[in-house]
PDB file of N, CA and C in Angstrom:
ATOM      1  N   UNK A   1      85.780  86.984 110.677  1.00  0.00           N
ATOM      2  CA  UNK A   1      86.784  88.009 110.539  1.00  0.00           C
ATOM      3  C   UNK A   1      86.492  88.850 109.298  1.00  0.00           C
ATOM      4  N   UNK A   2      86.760  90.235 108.923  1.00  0.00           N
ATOM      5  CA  UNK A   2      87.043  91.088 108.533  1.00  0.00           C
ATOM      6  C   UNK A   2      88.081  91.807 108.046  1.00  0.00           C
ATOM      7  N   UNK A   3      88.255  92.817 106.925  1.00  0.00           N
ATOM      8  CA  UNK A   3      89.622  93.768 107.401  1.00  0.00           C
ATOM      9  C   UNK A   3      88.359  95.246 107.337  1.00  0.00           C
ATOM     10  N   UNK A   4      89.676  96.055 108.384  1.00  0.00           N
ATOM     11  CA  UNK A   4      88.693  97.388 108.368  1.00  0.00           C
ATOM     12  C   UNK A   4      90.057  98.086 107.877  1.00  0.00           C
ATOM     13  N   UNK A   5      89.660  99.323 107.120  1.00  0.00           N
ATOM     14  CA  UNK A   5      90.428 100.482 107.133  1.00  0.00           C
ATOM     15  C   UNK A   5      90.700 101.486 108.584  1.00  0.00           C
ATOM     16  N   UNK A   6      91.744 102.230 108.354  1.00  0.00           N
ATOM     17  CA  UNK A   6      92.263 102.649 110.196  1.00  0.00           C
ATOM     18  C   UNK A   6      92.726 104.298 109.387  1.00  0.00           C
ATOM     19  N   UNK A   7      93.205 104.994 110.538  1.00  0.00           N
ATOM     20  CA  UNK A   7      92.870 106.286 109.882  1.00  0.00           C
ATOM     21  C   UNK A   7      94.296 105.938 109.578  1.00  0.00           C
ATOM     22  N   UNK A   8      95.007 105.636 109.085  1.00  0.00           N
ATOM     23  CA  UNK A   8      96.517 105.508 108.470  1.00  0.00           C
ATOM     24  C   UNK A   8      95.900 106.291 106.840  1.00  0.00           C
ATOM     25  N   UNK A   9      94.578 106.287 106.572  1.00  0.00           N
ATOM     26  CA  UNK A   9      94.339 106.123 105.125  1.00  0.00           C
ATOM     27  C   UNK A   9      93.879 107.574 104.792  1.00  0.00           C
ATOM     28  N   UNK A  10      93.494 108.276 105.700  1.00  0.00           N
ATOM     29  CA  UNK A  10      92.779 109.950 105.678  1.00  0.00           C
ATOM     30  C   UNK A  10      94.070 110.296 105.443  1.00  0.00           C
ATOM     31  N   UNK A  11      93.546 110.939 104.390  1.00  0.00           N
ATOM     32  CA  UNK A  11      94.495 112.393 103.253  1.00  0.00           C
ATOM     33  C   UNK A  11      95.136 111.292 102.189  1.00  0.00           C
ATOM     34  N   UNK A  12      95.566 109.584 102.270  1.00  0.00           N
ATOM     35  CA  UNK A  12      96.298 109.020 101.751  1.00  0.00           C
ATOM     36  C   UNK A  12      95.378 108.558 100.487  1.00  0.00           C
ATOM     37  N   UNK A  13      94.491 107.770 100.814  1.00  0.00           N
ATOM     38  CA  UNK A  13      93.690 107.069  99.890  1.00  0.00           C
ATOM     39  C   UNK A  13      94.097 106.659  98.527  1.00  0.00           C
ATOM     40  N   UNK A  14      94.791 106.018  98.758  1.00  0.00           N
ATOM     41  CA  UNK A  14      95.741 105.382  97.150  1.00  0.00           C
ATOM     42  C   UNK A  14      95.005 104.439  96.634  1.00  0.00           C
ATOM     43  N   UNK A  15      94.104 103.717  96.919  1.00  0.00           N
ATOM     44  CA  UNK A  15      93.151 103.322  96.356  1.00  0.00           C
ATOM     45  C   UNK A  15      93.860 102.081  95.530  1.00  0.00           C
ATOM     46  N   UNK A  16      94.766 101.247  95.232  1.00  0.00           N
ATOM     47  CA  UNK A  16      95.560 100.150  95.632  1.00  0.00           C
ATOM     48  C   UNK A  16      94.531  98.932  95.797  1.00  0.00           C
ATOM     49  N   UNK A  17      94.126  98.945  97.079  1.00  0.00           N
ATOM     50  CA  UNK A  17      93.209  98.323  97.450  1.00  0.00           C
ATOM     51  C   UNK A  17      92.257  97.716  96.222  1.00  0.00           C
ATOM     52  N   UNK A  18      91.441  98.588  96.194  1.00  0.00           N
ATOM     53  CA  UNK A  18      89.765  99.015  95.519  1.00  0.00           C
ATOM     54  C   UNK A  18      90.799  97.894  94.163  1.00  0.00           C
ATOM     55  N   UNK A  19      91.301  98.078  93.423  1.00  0.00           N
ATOM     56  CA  UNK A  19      91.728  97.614  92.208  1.00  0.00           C
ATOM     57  C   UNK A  19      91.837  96.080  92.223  1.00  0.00           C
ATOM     58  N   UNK A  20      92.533  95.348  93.633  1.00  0.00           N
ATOM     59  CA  UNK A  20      92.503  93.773  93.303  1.00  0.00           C
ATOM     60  C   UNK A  20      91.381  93.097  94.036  1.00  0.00           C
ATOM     61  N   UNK A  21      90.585  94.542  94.705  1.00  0.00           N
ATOM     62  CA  UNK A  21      88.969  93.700  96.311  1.00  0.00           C
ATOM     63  C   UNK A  21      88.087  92.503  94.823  1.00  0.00           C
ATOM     64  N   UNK A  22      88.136  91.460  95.278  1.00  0.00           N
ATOM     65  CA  UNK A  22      87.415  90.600  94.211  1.00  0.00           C
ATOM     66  C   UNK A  22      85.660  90.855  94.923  1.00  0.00           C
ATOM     67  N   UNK A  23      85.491  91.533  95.257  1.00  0.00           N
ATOM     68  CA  UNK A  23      83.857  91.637  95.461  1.00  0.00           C
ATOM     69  C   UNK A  23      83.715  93.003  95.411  1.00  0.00           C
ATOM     70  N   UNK A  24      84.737  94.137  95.494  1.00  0.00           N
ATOM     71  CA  UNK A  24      83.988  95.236  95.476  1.00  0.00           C
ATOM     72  C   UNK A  24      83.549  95.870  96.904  1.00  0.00           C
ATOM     73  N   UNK A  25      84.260  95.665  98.033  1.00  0.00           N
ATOM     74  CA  UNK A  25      83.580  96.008  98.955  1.00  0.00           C
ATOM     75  C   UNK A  25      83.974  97.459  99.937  1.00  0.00           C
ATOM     76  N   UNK A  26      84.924  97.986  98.865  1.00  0.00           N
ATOM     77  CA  UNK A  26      85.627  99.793  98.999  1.00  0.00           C
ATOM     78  C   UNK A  26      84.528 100.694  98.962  1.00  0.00           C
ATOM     79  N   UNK A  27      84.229 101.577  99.734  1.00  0.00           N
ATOM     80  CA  UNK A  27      83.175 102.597  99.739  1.00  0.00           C
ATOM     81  C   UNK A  27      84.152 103.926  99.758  1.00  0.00           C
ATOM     82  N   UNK A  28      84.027 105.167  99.106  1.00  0.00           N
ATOM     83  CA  UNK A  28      84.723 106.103  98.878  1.00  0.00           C
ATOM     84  C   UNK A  28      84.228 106.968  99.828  1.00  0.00           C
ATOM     85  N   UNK A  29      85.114 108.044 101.035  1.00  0.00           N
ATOM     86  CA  UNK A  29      84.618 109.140 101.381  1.00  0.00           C
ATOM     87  C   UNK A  29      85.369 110.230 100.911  1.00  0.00           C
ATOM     88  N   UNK A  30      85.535 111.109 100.688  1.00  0.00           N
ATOM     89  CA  UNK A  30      85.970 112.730 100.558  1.00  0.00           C
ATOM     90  C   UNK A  30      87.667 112.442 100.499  1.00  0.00           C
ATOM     91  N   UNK A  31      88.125 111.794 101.766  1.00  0.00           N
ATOM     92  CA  UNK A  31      89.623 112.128 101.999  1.00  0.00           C
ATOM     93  C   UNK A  31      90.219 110.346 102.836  1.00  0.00           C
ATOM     94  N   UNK A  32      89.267 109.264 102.696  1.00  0.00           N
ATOM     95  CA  UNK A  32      89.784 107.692 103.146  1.00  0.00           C
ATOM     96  C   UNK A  32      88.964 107.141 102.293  1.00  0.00           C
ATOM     97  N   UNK A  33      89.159 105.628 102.210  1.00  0.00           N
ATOM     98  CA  UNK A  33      88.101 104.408 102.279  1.00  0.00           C
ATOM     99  C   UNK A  33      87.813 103.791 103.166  1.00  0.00           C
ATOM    100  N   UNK A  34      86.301 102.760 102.955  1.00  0.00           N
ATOM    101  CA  UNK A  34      86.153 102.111 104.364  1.00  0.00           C
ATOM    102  C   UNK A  34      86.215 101.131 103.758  1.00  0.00           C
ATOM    103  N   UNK A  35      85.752  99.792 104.387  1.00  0.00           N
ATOM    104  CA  UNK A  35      85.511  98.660 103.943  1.00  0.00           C
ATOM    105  C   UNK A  35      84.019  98.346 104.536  1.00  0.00           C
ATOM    106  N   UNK A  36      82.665  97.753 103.240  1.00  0.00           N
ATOM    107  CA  UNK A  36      81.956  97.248 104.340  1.00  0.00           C
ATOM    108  C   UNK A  36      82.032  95.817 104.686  1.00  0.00           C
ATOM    109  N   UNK A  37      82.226  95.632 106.245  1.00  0.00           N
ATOM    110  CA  UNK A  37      82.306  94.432 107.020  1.00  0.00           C
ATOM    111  C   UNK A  37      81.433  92.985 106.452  1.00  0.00           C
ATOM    112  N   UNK A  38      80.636  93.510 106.311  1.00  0.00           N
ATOM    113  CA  UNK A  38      79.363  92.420 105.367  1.00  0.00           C
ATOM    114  C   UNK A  38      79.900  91.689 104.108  1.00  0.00           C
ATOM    115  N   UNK A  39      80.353  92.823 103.694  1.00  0.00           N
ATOM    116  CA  UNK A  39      80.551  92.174 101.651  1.00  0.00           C
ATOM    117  C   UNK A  39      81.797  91.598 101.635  1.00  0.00           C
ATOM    118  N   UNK A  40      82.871  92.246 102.717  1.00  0.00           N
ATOM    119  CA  UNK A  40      84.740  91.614 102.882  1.00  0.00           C
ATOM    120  C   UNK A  40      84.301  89.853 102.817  1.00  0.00           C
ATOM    121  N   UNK A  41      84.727  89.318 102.115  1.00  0.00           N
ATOM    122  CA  UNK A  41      85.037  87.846 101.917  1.00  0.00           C
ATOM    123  C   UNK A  41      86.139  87.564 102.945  1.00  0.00           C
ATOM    124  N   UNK A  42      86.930  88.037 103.563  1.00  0.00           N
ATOM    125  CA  UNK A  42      88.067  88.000 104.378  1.00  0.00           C
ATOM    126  C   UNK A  42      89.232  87.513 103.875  1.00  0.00           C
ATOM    127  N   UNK A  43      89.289  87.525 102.226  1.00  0.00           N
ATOM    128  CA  UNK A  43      90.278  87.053 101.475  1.00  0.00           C
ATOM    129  C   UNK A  43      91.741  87.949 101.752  1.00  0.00           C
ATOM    130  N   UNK A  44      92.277  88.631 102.692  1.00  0.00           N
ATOM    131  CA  UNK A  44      93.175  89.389 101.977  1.00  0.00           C
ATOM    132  C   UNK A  44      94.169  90.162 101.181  1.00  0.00           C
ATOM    133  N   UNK A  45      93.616  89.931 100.245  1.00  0.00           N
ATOM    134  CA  UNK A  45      94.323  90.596  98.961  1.00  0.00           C
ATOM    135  C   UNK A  45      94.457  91.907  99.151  1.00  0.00           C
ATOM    136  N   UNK A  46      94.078  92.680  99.578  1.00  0.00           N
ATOM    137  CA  UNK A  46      93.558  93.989  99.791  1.00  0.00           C
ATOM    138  C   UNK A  46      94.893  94.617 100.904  1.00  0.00           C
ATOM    139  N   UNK A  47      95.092  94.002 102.117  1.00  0.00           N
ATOM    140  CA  UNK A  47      96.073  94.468 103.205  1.00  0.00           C
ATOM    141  C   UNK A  47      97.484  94.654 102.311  1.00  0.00           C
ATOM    142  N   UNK A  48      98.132  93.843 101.911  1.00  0.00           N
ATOM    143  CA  UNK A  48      99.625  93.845 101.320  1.00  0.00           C
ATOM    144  C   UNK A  48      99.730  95.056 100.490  1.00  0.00           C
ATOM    145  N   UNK A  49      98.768  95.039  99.418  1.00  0.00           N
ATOM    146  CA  UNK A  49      98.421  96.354  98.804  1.00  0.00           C
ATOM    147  C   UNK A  49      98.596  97.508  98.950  1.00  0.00           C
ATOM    148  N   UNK A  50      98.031  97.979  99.907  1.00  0.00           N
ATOM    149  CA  UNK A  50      97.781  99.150 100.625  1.00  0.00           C
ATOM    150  C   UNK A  50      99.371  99.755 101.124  1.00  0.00           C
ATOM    151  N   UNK A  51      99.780 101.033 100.305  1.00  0.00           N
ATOM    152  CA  UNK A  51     101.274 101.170 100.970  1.00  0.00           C
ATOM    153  C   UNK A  51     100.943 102.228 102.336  1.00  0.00           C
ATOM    154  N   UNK A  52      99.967 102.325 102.423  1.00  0.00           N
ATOM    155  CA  UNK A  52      99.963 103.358 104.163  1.00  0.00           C
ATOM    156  C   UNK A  52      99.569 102.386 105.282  1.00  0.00           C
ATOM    157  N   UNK A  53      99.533 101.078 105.112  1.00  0.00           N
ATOM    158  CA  UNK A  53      99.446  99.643 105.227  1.00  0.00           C
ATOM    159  C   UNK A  53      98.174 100.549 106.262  1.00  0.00           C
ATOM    160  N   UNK A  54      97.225 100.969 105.852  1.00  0.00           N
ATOM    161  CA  UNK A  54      95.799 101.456 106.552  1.00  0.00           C
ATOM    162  C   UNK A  54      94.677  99.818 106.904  1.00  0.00           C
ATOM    163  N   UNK A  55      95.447  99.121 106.587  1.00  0.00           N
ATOM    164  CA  UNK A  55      93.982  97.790 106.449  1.00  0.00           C
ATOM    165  C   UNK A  55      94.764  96.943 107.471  1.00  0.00           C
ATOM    166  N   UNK A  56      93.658  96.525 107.981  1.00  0.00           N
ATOM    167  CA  UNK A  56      94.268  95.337 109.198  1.00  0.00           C
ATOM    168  C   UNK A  56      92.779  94.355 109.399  1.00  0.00           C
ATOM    169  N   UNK A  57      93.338  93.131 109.911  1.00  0.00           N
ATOM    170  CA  UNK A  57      91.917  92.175 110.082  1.00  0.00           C
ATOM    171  C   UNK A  57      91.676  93.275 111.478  1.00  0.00           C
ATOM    172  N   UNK A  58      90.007  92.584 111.340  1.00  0.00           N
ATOM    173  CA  UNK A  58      89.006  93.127 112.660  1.00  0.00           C
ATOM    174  C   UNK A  58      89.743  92.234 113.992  1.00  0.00           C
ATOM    175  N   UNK A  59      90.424  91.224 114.105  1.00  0.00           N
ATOM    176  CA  UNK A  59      90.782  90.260 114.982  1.00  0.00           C
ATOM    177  C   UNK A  59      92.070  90.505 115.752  1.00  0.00           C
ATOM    178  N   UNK A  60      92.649  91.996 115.471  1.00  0.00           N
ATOM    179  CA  UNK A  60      93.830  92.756 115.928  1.00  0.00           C
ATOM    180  C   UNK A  60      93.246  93.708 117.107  1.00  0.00           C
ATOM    181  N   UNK A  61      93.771  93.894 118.299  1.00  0.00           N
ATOM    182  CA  UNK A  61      93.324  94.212 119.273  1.00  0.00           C
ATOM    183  C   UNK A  61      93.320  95.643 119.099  1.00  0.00           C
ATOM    184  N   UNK A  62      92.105  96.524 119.511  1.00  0.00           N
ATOM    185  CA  UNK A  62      92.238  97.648 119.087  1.00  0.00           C
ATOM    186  C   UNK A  62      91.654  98.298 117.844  1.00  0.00           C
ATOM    187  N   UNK A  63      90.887  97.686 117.461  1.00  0.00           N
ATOM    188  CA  UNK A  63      90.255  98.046 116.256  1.00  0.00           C
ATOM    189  C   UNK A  63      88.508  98.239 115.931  1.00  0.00           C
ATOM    190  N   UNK A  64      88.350  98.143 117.823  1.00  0.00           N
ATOM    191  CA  UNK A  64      86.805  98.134 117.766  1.00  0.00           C
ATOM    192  C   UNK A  64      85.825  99.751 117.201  1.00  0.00           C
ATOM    193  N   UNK A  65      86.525 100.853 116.826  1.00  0.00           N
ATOM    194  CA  UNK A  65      86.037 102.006 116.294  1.00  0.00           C
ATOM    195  C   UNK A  65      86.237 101.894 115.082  1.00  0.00           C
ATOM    196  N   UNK A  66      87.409 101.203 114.497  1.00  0.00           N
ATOM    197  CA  UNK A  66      87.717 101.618 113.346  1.00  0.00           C
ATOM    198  C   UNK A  66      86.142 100.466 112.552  1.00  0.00           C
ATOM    199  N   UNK A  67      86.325  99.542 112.962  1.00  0.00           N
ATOM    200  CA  UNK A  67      84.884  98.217 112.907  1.00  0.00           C
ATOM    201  C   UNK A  67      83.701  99.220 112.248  1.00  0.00           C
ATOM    202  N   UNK A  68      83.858  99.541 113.907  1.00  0.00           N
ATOM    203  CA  UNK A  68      82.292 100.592 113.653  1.00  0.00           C
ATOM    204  C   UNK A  68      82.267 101.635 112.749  1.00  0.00           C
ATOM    205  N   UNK A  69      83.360 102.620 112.256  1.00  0.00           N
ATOM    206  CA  UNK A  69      83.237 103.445 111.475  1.00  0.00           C
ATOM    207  C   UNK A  69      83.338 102.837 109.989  1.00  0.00           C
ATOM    208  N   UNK A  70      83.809 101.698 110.081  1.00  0.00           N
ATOM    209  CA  UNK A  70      83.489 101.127 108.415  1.00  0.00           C
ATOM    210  C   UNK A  70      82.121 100.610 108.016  1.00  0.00           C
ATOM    211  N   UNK A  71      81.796 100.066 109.267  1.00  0.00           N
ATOM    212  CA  UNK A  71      80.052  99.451 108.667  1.00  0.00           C
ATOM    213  C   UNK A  71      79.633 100.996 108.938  1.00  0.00           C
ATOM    214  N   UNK A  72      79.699 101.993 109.462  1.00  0.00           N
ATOM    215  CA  UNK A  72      78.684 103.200 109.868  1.00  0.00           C
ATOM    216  C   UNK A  72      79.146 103.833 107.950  1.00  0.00           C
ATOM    217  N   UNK A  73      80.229 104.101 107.691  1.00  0.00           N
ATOM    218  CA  UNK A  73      80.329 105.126 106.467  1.00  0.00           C
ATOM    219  C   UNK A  73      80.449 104.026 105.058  1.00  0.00           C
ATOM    220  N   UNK A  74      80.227 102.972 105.784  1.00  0.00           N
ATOM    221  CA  UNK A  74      80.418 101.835 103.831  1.00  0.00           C
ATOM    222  C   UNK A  74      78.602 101.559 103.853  1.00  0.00           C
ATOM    223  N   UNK A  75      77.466 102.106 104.763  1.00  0.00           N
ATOM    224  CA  UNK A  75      76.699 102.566 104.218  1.00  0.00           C
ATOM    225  C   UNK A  75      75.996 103.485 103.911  1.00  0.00           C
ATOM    226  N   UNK A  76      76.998 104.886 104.106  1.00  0.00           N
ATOM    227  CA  UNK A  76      76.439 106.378 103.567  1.00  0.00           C
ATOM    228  C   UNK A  76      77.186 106.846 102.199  1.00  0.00           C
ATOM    229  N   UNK A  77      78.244 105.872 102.061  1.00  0.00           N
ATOM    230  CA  UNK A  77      79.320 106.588 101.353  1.00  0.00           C
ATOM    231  C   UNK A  77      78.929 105.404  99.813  1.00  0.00           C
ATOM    232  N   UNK A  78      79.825 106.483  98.484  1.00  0.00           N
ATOM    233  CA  UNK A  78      79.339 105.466  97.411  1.00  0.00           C
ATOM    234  C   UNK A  78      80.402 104.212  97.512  1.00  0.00           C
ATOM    235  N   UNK A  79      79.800 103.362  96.828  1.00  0.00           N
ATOM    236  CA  UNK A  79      80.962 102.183  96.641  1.00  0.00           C
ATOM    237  C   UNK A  79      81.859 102.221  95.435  1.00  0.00           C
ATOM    238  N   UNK A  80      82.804 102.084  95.292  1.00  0.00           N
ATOM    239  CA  UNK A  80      84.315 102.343  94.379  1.00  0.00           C
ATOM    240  C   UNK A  80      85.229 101.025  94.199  1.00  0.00           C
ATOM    241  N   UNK A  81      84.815 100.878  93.154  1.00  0.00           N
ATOM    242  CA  UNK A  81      85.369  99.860  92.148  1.00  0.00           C
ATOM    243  C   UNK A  81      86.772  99.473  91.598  1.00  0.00           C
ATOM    244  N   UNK A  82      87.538 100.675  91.407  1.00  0.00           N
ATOM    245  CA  UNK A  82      88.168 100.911  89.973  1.00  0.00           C
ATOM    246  C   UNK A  82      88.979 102.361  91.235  1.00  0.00           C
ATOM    247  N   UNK A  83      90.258 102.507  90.566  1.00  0.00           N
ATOM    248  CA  UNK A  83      91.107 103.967  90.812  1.00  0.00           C
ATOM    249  C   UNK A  83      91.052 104.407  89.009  1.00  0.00           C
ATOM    250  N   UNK A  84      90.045 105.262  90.371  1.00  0.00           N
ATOM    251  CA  UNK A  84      90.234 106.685  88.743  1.00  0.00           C
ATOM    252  C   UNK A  84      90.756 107.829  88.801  1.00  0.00           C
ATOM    253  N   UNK A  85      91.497 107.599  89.385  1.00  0.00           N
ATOM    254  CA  UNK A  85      92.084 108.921  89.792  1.00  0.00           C
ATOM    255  C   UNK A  85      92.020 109.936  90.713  1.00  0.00           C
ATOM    256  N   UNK A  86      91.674 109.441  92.096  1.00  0.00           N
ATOM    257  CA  UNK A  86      91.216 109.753  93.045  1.00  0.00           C
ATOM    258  C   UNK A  86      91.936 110.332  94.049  1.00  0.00           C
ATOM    259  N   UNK A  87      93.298 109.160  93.821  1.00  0.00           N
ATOM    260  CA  UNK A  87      94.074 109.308  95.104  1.00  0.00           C
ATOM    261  C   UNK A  87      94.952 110.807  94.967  1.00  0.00           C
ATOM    262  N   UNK A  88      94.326 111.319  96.196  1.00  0.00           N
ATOM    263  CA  UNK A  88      95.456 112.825  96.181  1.00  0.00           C
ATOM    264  C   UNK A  88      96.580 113.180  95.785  1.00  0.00           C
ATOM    265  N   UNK A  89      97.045 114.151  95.067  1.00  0.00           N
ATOM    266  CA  UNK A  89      97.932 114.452  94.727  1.00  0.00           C
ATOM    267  C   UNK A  89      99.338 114.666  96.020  1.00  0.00           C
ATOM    268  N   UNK A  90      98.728 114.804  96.967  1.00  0.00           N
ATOM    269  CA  UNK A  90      99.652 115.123  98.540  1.00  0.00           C
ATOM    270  C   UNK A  90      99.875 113.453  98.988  1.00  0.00           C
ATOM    271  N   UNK A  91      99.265 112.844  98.977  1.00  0.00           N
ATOM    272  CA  UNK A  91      98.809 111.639  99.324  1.00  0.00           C
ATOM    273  C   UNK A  91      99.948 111.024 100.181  1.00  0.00           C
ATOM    274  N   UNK A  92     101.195 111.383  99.495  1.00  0.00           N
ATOM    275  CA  UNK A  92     103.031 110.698 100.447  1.00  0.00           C
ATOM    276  C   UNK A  92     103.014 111.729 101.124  1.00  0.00           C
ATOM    277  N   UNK A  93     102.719 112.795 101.599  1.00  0.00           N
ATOM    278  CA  UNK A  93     102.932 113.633 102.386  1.00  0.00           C
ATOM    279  C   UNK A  93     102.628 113.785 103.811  1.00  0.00           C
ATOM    280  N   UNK A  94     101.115 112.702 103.603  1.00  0.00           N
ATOM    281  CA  UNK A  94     100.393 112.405 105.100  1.00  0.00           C
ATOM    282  C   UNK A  94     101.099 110.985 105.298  1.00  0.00           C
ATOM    283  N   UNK A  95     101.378 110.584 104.486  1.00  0.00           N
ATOM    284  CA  UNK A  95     101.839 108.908 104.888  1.00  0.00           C
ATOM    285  C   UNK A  95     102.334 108.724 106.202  1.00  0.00           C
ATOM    286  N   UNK A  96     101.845 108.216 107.270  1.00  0.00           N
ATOM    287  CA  UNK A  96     102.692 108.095 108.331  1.00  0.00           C
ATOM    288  C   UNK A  96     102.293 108.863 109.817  1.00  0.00           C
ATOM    289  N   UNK A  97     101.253 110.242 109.340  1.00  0.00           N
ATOM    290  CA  UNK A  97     101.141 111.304 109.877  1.00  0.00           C
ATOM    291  C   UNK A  97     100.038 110.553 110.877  1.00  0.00           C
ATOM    292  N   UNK A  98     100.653 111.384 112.530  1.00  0.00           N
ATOM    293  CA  UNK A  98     100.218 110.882 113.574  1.00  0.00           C
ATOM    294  C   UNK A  98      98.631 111.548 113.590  1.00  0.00           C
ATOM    295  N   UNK A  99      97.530 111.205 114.622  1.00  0.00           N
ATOM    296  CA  UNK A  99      96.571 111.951 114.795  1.00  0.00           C
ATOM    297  C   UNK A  99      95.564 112.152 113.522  1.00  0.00           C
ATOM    298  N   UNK A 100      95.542 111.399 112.357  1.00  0.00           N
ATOM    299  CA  UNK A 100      95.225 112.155 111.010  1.00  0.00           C
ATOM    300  C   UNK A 100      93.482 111.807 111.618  1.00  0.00           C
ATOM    301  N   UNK A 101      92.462 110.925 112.415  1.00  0.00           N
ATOM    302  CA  UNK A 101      91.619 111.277 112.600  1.00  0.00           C
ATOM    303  C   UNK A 101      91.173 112.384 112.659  1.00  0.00           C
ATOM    304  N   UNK A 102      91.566 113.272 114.215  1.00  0.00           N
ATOM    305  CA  UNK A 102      91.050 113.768 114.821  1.00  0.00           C
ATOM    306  C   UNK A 102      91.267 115.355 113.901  1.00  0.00           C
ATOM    307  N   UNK A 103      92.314 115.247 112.972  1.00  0.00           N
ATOM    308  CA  UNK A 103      92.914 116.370 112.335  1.00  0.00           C
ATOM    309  C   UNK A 103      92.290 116.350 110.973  1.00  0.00           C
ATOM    310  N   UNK A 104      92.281 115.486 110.441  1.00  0.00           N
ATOM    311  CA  UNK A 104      91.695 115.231 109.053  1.00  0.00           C
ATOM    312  C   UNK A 104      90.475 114.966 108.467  1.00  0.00           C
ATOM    313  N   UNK A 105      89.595 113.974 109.536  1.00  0.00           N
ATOM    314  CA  UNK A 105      88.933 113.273 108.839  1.00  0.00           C
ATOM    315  C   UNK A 105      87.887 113.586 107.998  1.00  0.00           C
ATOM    316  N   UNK A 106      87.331 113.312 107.158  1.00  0.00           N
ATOM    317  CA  UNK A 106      86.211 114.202 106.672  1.00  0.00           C
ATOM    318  C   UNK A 106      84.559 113.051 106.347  1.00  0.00           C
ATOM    319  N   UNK A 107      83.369 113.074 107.039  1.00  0.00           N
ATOM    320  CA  UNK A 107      82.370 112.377 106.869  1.00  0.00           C
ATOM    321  C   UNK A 107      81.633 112.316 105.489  1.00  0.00           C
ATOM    322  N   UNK A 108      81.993 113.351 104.659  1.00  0.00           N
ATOM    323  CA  UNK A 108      81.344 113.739 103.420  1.00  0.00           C
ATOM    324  C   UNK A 108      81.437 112.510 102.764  1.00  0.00           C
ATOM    325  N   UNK A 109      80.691 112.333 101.515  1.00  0.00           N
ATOM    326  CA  UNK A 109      81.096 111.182 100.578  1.00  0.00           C
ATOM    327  C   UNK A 109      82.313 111.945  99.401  1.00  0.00           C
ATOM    328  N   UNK A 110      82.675 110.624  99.281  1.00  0.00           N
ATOM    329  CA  UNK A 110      83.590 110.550  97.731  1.00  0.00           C
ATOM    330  C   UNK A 110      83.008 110.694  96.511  1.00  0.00           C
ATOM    331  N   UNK A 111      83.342 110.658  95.398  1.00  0.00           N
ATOM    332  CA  UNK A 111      82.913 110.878  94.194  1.00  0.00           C
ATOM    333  C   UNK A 111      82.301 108.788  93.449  1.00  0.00           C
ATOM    334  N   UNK A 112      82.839 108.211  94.538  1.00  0.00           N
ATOM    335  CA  UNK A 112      82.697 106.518  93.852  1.00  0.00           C
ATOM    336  C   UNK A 112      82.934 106.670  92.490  1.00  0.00           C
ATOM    337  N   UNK A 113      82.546 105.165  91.582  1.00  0.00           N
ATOM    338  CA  UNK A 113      82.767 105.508  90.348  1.00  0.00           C
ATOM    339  C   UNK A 113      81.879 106.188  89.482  1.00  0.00           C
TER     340      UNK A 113
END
């Protein structure tokens, strides 16, 4: 098992997470995080965290893209340690917001640390 990030987290990225992951395994893009599947210890510390509750184990039905888009962008994207100040200033504004894939998402990388 795993947790993956889900698009609950595009435009949100509060970055919550990244601060208690005891291995480090947050990769930053432009406007979400992913998780890579490999480095997740499956400890979750990381899910409760998260207030756009964007993280869920891989073992929840329905989560076979979100899988794939975390191992596909947690190895193009940098890895992110630490909130430095990242998370958007709008960030409660998308909270919640339906569709934010297909409307939001952005492939670019993040700034990491």
């Amino acid at each position: 098992m795993t947790y993956v990030v889900t698009d609950a987290c595009i435009r949100c990225k509060y970055m919550d997470c990244v601060e208690v992951c005891p291995v480090d395994c947050f990769y930053e893009g432009e406007n979400m995080l992913v998780i890579n599947p490999s480095e997740c210890i499956d400890c979750g510390v990381c899910e409760p965290e998260c207030p756009a509750e964007a993280i869920l184990p891989d073992t929840e039905s329905g989560l076979e893209q979100w899988l794939e888009l975390n191992n596909t962008f947690s190895a193009q994207w940098p890895n992110v340690t630490r909130n430095a100040g990242q998370t958007p200033d709008d960030a409660d504004a998308f909270k919640g917001v339906a569709n934010k894939f297909e409307e939001h998402f952005s492939a670019e990388p993040g700034a990491g640390d």
